[in-house]
C-alpha atoms as a PDB file:
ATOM      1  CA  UNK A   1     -12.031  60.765 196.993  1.00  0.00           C
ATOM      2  CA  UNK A   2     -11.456  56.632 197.688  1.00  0.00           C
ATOM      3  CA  UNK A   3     -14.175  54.472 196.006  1.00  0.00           C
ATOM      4  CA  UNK A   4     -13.861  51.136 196.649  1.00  0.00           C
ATOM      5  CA  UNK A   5     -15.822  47.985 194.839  1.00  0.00           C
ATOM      6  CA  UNK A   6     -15.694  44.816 196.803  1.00  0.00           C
ATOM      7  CA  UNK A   7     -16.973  41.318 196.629  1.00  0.00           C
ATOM      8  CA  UNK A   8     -17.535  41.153 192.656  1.00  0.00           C
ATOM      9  CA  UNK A   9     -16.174  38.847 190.428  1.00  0.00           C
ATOM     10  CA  UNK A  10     -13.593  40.848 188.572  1.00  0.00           C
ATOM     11  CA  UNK A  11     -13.021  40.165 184.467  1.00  0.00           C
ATOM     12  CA  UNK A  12      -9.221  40.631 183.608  1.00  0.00           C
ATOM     13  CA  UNK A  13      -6.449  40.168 181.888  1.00  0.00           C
ATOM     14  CA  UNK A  14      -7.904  36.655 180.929  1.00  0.00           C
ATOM     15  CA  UNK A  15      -9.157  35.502 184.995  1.00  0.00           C
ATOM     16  CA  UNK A  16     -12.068  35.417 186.783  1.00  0.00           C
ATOM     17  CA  UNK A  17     -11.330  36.305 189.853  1.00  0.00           C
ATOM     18  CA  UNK A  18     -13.500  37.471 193.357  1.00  0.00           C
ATOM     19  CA  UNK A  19     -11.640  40.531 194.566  1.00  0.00           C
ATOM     20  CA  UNK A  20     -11.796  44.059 195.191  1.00  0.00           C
ATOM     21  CA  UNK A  21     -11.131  47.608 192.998  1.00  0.00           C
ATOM     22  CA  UNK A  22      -9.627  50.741 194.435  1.00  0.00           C
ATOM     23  CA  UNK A  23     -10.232  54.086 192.713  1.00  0.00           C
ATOM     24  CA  UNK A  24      -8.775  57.432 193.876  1.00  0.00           C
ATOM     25  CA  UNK A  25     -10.103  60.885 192.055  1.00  0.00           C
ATOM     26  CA  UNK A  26     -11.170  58.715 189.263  1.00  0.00           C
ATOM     27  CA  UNK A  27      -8.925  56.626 189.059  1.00  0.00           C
ATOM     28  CA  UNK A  28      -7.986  52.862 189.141  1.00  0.00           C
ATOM     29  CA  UNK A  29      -5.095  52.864 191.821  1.00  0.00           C
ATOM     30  CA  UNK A  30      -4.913  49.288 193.033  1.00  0.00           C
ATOM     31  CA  UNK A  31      -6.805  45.746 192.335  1.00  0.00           C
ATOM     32  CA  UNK A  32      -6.950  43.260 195.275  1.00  0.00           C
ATOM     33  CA  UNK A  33      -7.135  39.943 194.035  1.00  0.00           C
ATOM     34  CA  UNK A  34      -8.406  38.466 197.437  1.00  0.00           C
ATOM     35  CA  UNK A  35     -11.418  38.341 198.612  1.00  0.00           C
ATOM     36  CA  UNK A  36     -11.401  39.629 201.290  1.00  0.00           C
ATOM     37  CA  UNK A  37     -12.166  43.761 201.526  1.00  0.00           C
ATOM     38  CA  UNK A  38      -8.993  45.712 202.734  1.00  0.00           C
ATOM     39  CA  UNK A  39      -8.708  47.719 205.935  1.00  0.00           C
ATOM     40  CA  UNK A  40      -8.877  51.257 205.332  1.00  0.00           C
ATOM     41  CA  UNK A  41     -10.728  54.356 205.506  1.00  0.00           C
ATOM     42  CA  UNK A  42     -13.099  55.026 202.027  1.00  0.00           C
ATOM     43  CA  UNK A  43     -15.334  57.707 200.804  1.00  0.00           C
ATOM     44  CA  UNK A  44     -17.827  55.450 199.339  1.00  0.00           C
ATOM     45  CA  UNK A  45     -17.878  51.855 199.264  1.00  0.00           C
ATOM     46  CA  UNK A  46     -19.734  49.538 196.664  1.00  0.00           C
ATOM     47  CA  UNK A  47     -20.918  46.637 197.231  1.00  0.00           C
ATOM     48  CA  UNK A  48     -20.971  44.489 193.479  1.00  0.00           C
ATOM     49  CA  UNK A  49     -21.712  40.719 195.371  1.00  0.00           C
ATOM     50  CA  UNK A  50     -23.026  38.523 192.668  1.00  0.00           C
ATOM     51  CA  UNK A  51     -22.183  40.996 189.763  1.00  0.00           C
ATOM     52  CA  UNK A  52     -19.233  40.824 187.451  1.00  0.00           C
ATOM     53  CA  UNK A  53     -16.782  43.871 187.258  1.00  0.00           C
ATOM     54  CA  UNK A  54     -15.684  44.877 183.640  1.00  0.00           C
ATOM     55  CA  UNK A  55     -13.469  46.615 182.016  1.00  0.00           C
ATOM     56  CA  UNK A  56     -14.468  49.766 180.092  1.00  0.00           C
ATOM     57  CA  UNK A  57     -15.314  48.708 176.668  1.00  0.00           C
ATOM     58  CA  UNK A  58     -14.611  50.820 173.805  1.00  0.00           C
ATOM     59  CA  UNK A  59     -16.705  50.190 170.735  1.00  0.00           C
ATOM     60  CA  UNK A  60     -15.031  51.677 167.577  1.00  0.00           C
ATOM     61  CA  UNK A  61     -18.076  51.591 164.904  1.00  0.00           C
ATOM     62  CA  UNK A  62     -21.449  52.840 166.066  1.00  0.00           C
ATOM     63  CA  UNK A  63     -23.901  54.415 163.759  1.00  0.00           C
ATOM     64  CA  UNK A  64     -25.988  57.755 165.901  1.00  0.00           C
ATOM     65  CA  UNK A  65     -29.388  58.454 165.436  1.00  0.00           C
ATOM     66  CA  UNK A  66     -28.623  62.217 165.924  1.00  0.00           C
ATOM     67  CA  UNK A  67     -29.297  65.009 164.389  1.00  0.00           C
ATOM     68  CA  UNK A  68     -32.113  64.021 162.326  1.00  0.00           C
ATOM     69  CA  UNK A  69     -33.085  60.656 162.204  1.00  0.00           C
ATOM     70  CA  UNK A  70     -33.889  60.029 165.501  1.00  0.00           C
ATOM     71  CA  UNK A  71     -35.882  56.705 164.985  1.00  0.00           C
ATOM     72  CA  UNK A  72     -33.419  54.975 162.232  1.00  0.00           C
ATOM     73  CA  UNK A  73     -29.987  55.959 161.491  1.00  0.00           C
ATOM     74  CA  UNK A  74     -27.741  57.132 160.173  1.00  0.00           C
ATOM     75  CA  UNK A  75     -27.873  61.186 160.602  1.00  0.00           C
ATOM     76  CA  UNK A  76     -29.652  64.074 158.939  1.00  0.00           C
ATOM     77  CA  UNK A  77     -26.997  66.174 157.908  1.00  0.00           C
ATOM     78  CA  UNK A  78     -23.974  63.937 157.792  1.00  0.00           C
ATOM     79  CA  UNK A  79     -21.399  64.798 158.825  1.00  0.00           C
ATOM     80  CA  UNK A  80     -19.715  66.038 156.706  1.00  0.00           C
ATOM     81  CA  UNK A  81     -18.951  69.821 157.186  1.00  0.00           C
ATOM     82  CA  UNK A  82     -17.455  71.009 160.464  1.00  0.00           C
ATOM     83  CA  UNK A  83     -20.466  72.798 161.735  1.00  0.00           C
ATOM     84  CA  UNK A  84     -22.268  69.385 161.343  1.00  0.00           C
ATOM     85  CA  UNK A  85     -19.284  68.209 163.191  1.00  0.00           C
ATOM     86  CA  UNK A  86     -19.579  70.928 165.785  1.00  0.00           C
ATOM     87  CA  UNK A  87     -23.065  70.223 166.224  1.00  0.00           C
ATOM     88  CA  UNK A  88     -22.975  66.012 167.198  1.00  0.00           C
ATOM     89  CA  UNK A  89     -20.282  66.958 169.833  1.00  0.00           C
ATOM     90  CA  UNK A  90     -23.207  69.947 171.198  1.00  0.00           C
ATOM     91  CA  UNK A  91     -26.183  67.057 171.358  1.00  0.00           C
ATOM     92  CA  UNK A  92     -23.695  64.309 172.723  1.00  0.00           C
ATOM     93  CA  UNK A  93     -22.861  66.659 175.720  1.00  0.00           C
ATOM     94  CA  UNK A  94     -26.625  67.311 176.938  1.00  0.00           C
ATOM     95  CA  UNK A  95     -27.270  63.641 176.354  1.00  0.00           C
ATOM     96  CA  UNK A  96     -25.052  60.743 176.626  1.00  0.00           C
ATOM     97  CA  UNK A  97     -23.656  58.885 179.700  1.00  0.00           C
ATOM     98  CA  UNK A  98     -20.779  57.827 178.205  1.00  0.00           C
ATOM     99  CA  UNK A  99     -17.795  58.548 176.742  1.00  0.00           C
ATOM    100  CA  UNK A 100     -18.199  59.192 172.827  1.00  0.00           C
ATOM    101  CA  UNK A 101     -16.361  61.086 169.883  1.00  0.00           C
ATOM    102  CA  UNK A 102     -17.460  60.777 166.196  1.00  0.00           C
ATOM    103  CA  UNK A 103     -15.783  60.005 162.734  1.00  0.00           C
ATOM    104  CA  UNK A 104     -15.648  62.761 159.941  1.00  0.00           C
ATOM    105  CA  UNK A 105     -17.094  61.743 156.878  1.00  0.00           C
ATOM    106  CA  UNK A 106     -15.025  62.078 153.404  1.00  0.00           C
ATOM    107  CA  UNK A 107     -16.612  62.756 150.331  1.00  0.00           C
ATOM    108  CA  UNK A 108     -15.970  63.794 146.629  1.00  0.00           C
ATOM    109  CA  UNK A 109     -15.633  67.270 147.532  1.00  0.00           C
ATOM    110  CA  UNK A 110     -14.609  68.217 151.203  1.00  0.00           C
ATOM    111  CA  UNK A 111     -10.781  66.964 151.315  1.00  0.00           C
ATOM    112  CA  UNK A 112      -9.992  70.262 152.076  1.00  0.00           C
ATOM    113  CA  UNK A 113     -10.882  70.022 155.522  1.00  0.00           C
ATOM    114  CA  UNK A 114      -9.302  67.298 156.212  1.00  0.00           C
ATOM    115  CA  UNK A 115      -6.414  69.412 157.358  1.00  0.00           C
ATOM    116  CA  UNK A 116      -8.651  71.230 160.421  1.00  0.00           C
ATOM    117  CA  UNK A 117     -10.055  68.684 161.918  1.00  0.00           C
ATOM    118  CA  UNK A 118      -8.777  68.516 165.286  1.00  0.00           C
ATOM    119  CA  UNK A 119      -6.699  65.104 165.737  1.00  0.00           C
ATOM    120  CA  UNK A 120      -6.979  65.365 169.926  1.00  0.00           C
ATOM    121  CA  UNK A 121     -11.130  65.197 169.335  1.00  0.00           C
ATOM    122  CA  UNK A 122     -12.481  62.894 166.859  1.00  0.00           C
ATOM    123  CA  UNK A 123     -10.614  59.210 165.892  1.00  0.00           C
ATOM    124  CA  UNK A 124     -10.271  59.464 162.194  1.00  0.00           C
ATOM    125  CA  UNK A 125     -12.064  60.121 159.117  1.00  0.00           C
ATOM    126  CA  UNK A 126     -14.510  57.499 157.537  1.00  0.00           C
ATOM    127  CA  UNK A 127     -14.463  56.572 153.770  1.00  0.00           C
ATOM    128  CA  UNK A 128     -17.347  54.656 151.799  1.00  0.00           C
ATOM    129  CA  UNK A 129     -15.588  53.397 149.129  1.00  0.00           C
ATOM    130  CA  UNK A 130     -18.110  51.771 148.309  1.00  0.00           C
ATOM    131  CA  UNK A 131     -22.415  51.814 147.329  1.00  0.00           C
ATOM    132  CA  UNK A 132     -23.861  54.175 150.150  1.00  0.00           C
ATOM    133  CA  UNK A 133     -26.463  57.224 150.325  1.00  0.00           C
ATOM    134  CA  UNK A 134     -26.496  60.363 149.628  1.00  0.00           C
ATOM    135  CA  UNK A 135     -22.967  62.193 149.184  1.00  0.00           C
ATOM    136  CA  UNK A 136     -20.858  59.767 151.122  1.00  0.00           C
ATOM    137  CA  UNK A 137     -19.795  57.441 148.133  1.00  0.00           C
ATOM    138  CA  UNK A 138     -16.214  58.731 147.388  1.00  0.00           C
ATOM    139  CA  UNK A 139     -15.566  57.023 144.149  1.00  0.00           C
ATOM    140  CA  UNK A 140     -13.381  59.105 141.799  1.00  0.00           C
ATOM    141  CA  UNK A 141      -9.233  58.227 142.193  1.00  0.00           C
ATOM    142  CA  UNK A 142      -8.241  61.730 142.277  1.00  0.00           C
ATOM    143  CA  UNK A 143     -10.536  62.670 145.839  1.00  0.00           C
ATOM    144  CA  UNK A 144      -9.832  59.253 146.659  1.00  0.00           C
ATOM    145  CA  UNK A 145      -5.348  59.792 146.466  1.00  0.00           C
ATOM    146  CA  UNK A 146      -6.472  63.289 148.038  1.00  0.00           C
ATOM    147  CA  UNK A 147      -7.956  62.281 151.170  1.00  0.00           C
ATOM    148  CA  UNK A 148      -5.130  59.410 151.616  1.00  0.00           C
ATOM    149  CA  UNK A 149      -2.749  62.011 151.096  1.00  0.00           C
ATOM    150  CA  UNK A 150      -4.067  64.914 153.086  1.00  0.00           C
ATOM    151  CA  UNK A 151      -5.872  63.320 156.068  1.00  0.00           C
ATOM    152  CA  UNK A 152      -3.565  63.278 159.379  1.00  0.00           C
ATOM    153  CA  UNK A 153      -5.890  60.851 161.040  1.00  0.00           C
ATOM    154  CA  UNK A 154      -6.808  56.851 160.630  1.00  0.00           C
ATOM    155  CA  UNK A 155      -8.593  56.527 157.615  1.00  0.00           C
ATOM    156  CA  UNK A 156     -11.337  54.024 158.578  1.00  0.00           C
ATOM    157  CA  UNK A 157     -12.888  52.360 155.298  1.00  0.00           C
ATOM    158  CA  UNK A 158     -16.531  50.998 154.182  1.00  0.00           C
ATOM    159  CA  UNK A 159     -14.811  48.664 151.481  1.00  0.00           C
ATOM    160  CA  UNK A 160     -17.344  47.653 148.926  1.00  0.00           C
ATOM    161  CA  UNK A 161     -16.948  48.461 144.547  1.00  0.00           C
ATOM    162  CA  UNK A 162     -19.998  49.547 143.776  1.00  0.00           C
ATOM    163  CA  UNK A 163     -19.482  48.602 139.879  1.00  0.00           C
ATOM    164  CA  UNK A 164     -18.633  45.014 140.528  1.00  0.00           C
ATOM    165  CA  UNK A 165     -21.849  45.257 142.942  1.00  0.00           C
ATOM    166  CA  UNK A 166     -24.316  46.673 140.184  1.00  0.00           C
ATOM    167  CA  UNK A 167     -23.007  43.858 137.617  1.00  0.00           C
ATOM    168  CA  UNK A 168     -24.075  41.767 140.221  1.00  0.00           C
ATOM    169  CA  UNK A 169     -26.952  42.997 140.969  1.00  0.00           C
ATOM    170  CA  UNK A 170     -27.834  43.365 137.393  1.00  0.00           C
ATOM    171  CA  UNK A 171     -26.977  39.528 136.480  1.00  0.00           C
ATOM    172  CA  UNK A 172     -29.107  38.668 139.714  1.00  0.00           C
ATOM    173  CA  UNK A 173     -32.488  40.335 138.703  1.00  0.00           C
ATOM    174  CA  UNK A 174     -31.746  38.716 135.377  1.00  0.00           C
ATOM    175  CA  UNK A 175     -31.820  35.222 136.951  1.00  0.00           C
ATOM    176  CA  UNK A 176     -34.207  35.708 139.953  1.00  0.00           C
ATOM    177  CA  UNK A 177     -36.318  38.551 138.857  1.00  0.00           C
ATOM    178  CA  UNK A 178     -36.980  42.522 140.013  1.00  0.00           C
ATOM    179  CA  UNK A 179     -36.683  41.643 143.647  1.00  0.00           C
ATOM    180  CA  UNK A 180     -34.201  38.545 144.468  1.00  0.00           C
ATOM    181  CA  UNK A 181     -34.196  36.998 147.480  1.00  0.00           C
ATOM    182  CA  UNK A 182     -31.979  37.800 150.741  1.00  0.00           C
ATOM    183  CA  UNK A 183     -30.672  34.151 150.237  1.00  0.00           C
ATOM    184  CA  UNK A 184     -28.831  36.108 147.208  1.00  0.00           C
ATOM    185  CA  UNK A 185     -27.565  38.993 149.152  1.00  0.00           C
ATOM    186  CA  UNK A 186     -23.661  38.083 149.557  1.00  0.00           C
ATOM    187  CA  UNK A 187     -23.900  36.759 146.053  1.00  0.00           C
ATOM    188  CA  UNK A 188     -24.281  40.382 145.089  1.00  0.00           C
ATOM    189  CA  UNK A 189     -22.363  42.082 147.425  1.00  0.00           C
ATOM    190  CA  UNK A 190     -19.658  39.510 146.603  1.00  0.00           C
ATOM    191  CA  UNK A 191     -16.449  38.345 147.821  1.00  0.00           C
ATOM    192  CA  UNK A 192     -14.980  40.014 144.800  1.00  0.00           C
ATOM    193  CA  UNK A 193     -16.597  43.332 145.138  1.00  0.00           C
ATOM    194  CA  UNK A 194     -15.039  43.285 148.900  1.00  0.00           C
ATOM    195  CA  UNK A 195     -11.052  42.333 147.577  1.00  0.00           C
ATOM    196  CA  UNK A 196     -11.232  44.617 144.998  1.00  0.00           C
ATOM    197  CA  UNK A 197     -12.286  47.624 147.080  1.00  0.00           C
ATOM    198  CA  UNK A 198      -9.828  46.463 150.219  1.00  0.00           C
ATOM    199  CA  UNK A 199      -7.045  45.918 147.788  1.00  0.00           C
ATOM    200  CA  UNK A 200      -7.314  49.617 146.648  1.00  0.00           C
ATOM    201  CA  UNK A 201      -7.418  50.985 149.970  1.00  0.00           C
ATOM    202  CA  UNK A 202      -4.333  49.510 151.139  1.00  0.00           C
ATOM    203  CA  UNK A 203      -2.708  49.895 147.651  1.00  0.00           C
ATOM    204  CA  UNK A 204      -3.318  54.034 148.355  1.00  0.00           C
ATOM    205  CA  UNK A 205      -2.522  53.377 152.545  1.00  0.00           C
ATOM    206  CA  UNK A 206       1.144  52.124 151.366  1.00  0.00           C
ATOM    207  CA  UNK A 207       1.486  54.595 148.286  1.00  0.00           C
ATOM    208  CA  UNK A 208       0.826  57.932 150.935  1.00  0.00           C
ATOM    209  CA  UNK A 209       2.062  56.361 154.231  1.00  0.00           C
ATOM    210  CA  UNK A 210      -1.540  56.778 155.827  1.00  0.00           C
ATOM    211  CA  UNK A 211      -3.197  54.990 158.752  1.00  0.00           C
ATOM    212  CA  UNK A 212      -5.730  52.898 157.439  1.00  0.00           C
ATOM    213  CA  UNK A 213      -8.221  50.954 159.276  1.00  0.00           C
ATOM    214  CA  UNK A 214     -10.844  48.530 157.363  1.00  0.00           C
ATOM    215  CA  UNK A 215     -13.962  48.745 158.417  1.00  0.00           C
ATOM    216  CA  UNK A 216     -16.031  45.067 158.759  1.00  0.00           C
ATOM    217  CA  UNK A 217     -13.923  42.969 157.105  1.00  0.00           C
ATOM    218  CA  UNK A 218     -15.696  40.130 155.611  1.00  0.00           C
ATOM    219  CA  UNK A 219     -13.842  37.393 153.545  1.00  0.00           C
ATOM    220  CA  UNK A 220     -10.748  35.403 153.793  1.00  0.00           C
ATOM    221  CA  UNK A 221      -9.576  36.636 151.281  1.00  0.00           C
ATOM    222  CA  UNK A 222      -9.331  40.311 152.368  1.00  0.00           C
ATOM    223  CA  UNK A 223      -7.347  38.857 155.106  1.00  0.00           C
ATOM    224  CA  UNK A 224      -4.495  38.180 152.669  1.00  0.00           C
ATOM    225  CA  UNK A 225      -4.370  41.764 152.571  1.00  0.00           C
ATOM    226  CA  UNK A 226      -3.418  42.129 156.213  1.00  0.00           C
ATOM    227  CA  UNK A 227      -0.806  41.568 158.234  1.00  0.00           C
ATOM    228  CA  UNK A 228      -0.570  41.093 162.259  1.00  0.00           C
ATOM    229  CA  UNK A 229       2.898  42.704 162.609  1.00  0.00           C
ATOM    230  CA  UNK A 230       1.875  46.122 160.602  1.00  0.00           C
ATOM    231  CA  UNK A 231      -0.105  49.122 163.097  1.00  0.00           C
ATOM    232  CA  UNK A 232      -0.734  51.287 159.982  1.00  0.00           C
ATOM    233  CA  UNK A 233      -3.041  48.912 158.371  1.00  0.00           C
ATOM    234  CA  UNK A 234      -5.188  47.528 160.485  1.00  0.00           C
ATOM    235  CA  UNK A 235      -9.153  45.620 160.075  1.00  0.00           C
ATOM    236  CA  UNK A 236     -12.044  45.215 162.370  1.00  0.00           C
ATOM    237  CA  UNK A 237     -14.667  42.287 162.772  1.00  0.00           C
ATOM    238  CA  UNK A 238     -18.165  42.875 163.907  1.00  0.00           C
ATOM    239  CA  UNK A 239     -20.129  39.993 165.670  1.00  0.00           C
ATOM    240  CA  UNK A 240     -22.651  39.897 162.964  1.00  0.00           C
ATOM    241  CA  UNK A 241     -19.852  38.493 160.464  1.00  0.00           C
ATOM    242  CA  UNK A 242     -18.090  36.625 163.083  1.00  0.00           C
ATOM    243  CA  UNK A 243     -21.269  34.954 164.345  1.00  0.00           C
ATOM    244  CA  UNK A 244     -23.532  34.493 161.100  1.00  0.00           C
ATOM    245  CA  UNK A 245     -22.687  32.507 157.177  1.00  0.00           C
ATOM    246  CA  UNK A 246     -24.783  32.787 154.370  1.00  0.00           C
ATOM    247  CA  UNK A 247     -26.661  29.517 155.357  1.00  0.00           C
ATOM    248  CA  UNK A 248     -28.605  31.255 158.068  1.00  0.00           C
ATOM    249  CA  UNK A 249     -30.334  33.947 155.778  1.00  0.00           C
ATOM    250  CA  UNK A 250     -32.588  31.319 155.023  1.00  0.00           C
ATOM    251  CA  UNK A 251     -33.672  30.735 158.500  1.00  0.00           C
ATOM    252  CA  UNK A 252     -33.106  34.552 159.648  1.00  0.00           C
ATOM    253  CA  UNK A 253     -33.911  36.517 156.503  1.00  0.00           C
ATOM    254  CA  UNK A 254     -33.294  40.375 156.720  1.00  0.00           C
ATOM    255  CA  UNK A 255     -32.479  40.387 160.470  1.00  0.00           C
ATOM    256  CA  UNK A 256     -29.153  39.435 159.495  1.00  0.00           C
ATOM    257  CA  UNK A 257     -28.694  41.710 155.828  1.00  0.00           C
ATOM    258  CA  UNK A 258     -26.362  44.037 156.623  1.00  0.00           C
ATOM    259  CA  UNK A 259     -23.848  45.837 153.947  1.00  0.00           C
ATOM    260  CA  UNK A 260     -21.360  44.033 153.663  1.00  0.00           C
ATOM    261  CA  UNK A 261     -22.923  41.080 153.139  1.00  0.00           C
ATOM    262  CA  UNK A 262     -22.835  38.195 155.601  1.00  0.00           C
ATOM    263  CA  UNK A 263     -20.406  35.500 153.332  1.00  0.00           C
ATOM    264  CA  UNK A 264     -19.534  32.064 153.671  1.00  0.00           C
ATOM    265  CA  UNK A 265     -18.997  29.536 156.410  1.00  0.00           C
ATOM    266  CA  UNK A 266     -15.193  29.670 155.406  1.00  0.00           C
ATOM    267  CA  UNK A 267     -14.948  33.516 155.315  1.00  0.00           C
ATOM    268  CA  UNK A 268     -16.869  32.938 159.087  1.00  0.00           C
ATOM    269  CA  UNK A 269     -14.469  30.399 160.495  1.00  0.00           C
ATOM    270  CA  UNK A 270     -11.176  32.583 158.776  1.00  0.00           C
ATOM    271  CA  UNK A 271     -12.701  35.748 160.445  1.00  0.00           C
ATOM    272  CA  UNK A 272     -12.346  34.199 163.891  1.00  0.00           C
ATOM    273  CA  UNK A 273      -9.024  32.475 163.301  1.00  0.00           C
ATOM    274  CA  UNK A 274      -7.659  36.378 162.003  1.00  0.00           C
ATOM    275  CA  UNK A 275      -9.120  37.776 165.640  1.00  0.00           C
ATOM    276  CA  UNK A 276      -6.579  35.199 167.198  1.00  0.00           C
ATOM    277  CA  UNK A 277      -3.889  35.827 165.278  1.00  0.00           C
ATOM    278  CA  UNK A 278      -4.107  39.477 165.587  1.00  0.00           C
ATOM    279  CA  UNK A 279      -4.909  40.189 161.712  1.00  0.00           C
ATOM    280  CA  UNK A 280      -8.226  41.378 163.347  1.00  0.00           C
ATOM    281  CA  UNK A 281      -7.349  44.138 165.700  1.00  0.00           C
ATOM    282  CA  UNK A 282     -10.822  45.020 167.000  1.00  0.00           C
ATOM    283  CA  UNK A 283     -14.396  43.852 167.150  1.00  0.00           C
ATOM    284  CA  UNK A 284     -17.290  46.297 166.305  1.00  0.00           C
ATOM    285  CA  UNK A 285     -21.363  46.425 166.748  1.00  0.00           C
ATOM    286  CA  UNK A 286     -21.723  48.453 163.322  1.00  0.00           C
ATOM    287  CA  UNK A 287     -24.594  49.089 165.389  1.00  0.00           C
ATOM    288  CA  UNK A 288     -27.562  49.976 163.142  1.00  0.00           C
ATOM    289  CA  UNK A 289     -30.638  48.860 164.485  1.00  0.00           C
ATOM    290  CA  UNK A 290     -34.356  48.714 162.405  1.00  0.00           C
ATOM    291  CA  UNK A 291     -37.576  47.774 164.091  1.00  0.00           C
ATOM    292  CA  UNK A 292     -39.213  44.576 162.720  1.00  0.00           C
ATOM    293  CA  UNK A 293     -41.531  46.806 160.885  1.00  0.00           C
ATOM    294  CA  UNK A 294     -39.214  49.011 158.648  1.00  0.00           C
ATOM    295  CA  UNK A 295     -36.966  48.214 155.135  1.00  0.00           C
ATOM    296  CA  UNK A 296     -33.768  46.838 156.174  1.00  0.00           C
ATOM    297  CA  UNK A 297     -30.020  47.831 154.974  1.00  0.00           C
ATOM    298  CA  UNK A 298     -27.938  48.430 157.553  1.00  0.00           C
ATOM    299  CA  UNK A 299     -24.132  49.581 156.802  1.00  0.00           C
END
């Protein structure tokens, strides 16, 4: 089977370019960078004048609505068991038109599974170290040195220390009151509460030669923590943090709270500079979405 797209403006390797694709049985055989359509015979031909051609994009952090909480995420169970596992790949192959997979999530108690999870199916394990719901805050050192130790797959980290966080939060309502305002949100989910929990995961990446990847990295100072020349420790960026500083939650309120917190115009402009120098290896959505109308708190 020959495809061939013609006449679109084709996106790669850093040009912008008018030219034509060639795919045989699926695949990408040849790109024509004239524009001009070759002679041949084709199967199909598509015509993409006006349109840009992209490559596939591959989004690393996306929160699913299914099983369970179809209208807000994240899912009812999680997943953490493999017959909730089992059960995300069944309702991803009726439904989506895309290519997906899913993370496994750690917790206090299931490190034992780590060990059967099939590393040729799913990309890695995720790890709240940090405040979250239900039974997905791992926060005791022994599960935590167990699932660095045991896990055969990138360890991909929510990196937030939920004690530093409730001292904050506890010093805040002292100041502002039962309910503070969004305006106080990375105040409380602080640049310290960020290091501290970032420094621990790559202190127990090092200690059990794991593959660690960190999860929204926020501050410029949890880029001290990473380097461009090592592949088993490794951060991502989403456009939220890349795109956003505190200064705007007065203007945008709790469109932009998300966990962590939106920082500093500093931490904003060091994010970006990381993405250049390779410190940040990937750019996320974390996407999370919440209609107008419902309580916010993405993660």
């Amino acid at each position: 089977m020959r495809t061939l797209i013609k006449g679109g403006t084709l996106v790669n390797e850093g040009r912008l370019f008018e030219g034509s694709i060639l795919i045989e049985d699926s695949q990408i055989v040849q790109i024509f960078t004239e524009p001009h359509t070759p002679e041949a015979s084709y199967d199909e031909v598509i015509d993409a004048s006006g349109c840009f051609v992209l490559p596939g994009i591959i989004d690393d952090h996306v929160h699913f609505r299914e099983p369970g909480l179809t209208a807000k995420p994240n899912t009812v169970p999680q997943t953490t068991t493999l017959e909730a596992l089992d059960e995300k790949f069944a309702l991803a192959a009726q439904k989506s038109h895309v290519n997906y997979s899913f993370f496994f999530g750690a917790t206090n108690d299931n490190a034992a599974l780590l060990s059967a999870l099939d590393v040729h199916r799913i990309p890695g394990v995720k790890l709240f170290m940090g405040s979250s719901t239900g039974n997905m805050l791992v926060d005791r050192r022994e599960a935590l040195d167990t699932i660095f130790a045991s896990s055969k797959l990138p360890i991909m980290t929510h990196c937030e220390d939920t004690d530093i966080i409730n001292r904050n939060m506890a010093e805040a309502i002292r100041k502002y009151g039962d309910d503070p305002k969004v305006t106080h949100h990375p105040e409380i989910r602080s640049e310290e509460a960020c290091y501290e929990s970032t420094r621990l995961a790559v202190e127990l990446a090092k200690k059990h030669h794991a593959r660690l990847h960190v999860a929204h990295l926020t501050t410029a100072h949890e880029l001290e923590l990473i380097s461009p020349d090592d592949p088993a420790i490794t951060a991502e960026a989403t456009v939220s943090h890349l795109y956003f500083y505190d200064r705007d939650y007065a203007a945008l309120g709790t469109r932009i709270k998300c966990n962590p917190a939106i920082k500093t115009l500093h931490d904003r402009d060091a994010l970006r500079e990381a993405l250049n120098d390779g410190r940040i290896r990937v750019i996320g959505t974390d996407h999370a979405p919440h209609l107008l109308s419902q309580p916010v708190g993405c993660r």
